[in-house]
PDB file of N, CA and C in Angstrom:
ATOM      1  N   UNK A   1       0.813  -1.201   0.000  1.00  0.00           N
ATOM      2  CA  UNK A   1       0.000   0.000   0.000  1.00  0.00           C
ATOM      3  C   UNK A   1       0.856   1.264   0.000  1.00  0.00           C
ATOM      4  N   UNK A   2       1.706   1.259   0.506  1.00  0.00           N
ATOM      5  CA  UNK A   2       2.939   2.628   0.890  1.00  0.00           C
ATOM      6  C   UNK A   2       3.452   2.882  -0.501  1.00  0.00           C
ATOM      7  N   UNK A   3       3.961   1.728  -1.376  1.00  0.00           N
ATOM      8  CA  UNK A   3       4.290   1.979  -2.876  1.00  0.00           C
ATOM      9  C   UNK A   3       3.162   2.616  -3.893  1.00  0.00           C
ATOM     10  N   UNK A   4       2.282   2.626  -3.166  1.00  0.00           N
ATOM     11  CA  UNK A   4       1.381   3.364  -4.114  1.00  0.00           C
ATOM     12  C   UNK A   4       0.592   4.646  -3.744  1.00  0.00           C
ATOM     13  N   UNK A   5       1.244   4.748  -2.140  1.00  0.00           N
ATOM     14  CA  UNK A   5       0.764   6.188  -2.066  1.00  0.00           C
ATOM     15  C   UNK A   5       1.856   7.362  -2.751  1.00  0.00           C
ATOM     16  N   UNK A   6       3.232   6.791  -2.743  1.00  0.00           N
ATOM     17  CA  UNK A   6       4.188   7.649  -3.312  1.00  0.00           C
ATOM     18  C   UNK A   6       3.503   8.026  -4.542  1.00  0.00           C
ATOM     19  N   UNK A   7       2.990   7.507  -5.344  1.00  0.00           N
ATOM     20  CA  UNK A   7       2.406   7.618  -7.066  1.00  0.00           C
ATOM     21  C   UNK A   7       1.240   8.365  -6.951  1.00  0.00           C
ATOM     22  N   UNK A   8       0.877   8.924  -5.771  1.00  0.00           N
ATOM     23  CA  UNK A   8      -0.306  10.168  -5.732  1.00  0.00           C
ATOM     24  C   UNK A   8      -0.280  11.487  -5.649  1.00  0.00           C
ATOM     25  N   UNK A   9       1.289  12.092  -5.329  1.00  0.00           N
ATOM     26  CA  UNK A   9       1.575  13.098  -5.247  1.00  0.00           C
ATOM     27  C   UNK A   9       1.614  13.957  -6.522  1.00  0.00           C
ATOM     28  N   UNK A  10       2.240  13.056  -7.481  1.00  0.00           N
ATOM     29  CA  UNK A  10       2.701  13.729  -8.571  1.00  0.00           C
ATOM     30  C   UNK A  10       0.737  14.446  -9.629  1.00  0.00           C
ATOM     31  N   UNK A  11       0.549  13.161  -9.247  1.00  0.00           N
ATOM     32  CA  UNK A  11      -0.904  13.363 -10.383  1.00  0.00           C
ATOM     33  C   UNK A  11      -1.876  14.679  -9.646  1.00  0.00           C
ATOM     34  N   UNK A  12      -1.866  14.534  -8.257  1.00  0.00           N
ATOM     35  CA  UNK A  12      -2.518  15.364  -7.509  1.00  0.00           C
ATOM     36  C   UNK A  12      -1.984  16.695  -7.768  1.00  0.00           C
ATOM     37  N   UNK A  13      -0.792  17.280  -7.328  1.00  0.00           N
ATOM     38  CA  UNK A  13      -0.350  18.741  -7.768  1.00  0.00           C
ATOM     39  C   UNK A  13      -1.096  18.820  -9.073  1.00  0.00           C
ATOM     40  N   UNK A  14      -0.512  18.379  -9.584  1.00  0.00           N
ATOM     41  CA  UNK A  14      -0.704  18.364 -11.312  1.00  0.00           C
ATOM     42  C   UNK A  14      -2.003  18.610 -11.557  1.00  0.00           C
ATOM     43  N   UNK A  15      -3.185  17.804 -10.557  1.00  0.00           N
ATOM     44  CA  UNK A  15      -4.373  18.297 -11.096  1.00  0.00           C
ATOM     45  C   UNK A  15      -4.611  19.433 -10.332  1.00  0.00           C
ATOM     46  N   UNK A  16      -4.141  19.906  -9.052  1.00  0.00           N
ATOM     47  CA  UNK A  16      -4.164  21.046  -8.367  1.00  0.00           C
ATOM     48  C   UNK A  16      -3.960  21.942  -9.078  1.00  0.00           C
ATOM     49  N   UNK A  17      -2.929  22.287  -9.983  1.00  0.00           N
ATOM     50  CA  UNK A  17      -1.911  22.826 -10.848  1.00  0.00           C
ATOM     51  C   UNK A  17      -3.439  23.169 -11.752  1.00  0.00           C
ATOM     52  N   UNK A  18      -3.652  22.520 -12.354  1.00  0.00           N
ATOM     53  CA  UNK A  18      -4.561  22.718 -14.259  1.00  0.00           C
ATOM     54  C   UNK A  18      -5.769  23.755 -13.174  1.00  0.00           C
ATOM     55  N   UNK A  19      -6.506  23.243 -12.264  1.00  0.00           N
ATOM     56  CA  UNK A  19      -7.956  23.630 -11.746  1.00  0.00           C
ATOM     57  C   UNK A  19      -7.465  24.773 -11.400  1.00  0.00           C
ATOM     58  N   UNK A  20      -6.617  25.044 -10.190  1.00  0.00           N
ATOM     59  CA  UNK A  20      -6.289  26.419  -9.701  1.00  0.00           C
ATOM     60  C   UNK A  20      -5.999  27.523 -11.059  1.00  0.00           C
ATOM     61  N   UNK A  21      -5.144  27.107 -12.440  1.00  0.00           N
ATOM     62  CA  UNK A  21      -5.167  28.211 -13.344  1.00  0.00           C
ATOM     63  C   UNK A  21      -6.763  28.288 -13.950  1.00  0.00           C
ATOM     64  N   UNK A  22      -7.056  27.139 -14.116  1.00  0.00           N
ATOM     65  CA  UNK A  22      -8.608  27.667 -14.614  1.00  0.00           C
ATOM     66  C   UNK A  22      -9.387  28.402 -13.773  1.00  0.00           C
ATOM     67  N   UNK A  23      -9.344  28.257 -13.081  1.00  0.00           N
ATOM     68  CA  UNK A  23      -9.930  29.450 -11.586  1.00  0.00           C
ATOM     69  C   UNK A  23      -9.593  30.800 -11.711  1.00  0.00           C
ATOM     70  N   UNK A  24      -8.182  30.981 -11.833  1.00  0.00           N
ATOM     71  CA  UNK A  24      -7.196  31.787 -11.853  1.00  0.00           C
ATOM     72  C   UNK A  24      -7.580  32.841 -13.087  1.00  0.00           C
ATOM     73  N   UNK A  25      -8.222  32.437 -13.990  1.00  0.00           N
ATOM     74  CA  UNK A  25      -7.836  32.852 -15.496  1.00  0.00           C
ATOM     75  C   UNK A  25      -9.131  34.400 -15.399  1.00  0.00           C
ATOM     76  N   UNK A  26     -10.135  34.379 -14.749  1.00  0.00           N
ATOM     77  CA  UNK A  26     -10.646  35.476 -14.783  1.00  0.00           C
ATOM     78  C   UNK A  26     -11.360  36.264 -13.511  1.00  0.00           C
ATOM     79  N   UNK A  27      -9.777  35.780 -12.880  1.00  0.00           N
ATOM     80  CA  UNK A  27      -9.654  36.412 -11.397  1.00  0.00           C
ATOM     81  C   UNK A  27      -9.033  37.585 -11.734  1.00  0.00           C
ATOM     82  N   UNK A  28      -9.803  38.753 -10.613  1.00  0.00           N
ATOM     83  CA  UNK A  28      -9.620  40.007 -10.408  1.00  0.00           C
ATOM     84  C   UNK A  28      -8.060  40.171 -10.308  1.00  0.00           C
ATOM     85  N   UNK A  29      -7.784  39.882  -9.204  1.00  0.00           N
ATOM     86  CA  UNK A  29      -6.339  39.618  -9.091  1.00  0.00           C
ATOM     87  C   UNK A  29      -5.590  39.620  -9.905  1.00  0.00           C
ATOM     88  N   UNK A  30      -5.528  38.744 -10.673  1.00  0.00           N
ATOM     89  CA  UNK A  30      -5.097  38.466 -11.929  1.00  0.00           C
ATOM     90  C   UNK A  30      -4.968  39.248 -13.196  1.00  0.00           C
ATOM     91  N   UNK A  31      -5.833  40.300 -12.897  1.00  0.00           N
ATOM     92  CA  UNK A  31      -5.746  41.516 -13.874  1.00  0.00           C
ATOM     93  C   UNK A  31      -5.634  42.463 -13.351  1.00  0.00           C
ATOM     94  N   UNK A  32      -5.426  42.545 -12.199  1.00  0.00           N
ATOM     95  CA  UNK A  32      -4.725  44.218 -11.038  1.00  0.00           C
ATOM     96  C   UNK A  32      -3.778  43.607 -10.132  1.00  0.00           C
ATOM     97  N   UNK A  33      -3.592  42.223 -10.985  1.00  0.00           N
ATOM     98  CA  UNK A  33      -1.675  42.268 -10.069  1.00  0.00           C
ATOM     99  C   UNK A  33      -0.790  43.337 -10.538  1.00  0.00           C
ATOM    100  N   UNK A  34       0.319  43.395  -9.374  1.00  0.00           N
ATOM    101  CA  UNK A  34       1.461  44.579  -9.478  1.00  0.00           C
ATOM    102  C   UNK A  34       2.262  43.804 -10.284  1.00  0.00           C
ATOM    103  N   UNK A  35       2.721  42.669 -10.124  1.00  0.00           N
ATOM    104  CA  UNK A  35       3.904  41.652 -10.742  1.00  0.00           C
ATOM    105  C   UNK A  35       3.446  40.989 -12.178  1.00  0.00           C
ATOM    106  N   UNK A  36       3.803  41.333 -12.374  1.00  0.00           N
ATOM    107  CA  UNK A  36       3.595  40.811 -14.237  1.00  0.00           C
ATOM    108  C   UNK A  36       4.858  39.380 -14.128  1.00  0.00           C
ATOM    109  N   UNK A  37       5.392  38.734 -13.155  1.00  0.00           N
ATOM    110  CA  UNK A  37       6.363  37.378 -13.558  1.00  0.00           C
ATOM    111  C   UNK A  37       5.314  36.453 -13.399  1.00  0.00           C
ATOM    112  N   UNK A  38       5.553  35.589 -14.454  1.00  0.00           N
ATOM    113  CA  UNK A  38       5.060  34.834 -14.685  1.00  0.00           C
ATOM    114  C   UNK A  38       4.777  32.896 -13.386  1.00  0.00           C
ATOM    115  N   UNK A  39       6.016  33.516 -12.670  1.00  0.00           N
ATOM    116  CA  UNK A  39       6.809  32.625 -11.955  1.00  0.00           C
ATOM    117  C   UNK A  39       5.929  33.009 -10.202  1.00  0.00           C
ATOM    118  N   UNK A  40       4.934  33.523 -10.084  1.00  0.00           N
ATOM    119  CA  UNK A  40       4.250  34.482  -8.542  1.00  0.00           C
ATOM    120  C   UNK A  40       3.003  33.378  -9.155  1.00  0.00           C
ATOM    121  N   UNK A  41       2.672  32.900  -7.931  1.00  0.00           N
ATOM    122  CA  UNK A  41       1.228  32.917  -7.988  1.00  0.00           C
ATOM    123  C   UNK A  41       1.337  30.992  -7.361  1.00  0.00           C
ATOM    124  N   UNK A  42       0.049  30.904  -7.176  1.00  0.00           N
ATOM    125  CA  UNK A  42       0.046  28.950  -6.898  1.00  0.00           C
ATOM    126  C   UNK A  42      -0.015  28.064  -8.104  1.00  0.00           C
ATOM    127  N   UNK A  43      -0.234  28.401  -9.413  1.00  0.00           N
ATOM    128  CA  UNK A  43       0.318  27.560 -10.546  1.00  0.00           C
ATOM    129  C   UNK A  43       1.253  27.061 -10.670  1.00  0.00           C
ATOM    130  N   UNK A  44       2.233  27.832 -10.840  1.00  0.00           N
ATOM    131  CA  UNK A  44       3.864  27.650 -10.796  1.00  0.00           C
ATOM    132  C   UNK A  44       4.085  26.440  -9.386  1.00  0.00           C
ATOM    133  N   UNK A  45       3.250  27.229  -8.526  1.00  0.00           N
ATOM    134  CA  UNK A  45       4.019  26.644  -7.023  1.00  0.00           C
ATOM    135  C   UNK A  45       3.620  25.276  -7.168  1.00  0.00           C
ATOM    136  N   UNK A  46       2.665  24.462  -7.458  1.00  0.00           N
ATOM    137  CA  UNK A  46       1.738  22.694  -7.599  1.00  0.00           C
ATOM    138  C   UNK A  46       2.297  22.602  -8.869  1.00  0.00           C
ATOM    139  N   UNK A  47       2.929  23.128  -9.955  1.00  0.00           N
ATOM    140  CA  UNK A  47       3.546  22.626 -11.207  1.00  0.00           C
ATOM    141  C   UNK A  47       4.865  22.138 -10.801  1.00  0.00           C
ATOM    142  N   UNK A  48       5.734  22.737  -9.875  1.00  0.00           N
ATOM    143  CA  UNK A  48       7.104  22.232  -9.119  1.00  0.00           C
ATOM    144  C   UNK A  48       6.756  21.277  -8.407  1.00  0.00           C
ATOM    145  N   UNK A  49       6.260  21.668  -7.272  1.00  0.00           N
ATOM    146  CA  UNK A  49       5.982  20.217  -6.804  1.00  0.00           C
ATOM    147  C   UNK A  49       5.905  19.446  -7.054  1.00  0.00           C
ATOM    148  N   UNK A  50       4.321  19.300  -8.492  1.00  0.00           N
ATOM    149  CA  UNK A  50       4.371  17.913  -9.017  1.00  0.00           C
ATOM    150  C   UNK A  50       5.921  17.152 -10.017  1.00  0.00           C
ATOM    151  N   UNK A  51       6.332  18.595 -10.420  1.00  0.00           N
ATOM    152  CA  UNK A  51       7.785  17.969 -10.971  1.00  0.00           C
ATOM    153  C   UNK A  51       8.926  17.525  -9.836  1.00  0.00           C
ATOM    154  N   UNK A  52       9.107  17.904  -8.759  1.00  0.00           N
ATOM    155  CA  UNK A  52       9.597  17.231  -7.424  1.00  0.00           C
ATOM    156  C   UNK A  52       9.160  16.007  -6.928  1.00  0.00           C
ATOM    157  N   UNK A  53       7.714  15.808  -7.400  1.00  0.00           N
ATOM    158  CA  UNK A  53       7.705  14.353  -6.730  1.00  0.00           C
ATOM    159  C   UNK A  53       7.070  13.233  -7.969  1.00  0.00           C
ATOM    160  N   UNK A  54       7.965  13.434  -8.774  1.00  0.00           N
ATOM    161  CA  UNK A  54       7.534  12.514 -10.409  1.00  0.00           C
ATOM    162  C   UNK A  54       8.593  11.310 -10.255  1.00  0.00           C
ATOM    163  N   UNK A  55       9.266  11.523  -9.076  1.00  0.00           N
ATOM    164  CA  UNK A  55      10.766  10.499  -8.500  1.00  0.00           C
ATOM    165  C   UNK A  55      10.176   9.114  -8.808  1.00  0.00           C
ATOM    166  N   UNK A  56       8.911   8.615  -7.676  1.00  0.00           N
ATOM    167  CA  UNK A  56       8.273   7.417  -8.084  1.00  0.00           C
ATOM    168  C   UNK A  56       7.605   7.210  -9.377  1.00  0.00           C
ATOM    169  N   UNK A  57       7.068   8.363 -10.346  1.00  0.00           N
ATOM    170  CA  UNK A  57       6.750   7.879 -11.647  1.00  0.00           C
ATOM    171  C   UNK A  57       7.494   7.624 -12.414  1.00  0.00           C
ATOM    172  N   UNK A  58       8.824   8.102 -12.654  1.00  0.00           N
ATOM    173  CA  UNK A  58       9.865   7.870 -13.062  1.00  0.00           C
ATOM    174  C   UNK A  58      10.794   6.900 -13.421  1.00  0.00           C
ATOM    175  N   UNK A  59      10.726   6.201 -11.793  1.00  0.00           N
ATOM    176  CA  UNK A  59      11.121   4.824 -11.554  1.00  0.00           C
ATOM    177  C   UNK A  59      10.577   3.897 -12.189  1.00  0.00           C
ATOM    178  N   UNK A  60       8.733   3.902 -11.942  1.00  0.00           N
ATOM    179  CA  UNK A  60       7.886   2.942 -12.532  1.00  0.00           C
ATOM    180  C   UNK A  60       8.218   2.646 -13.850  1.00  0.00           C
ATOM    181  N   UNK A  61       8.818   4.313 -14.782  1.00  0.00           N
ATOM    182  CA  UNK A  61       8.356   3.750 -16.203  1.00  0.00           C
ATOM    183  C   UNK A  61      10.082   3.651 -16.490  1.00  0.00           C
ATOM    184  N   UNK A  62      10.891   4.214 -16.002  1.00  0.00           N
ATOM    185  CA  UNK A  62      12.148   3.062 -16.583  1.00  0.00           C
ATOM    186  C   UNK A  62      12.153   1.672 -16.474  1.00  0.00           C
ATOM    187  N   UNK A  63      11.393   0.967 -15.724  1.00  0.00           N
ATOM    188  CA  UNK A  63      11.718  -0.402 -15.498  1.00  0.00           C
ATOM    189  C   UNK A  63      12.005  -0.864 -13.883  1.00  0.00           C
TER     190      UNK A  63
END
């Protein structure tokens, strides 16, 4: 069971990641932010993550 909770992290950000920008996309915020980088905000932040913990998907599909 433990080998397969590692393999939930990655998919989870990832879907955290897609929903939060669709949310995101015609938020106020989002059009009277001060910061124009692209790199601010919780997209970016669940897109790293899920690339930080792709360790166990990784493994799976080399072999």
């Amino acid at each position: 069971m433990s080998r397969f909770l590692s393999l939930a992290a990655a998919p989870a950000f990832a879907a955290m990641a897609v929903l939060t920008g669709i949310v995101e996309i015609g938020s106020p915020a989002v059009i009277c932010s001060m910061s124009a980088s692209p790199l601010t905000g919780m997209v970016p932040m669940y897109a790293l993550m899920s690339a930080f913990h792709a360790g166990p998907w990784l493994g799976r599909i080399s072999g």
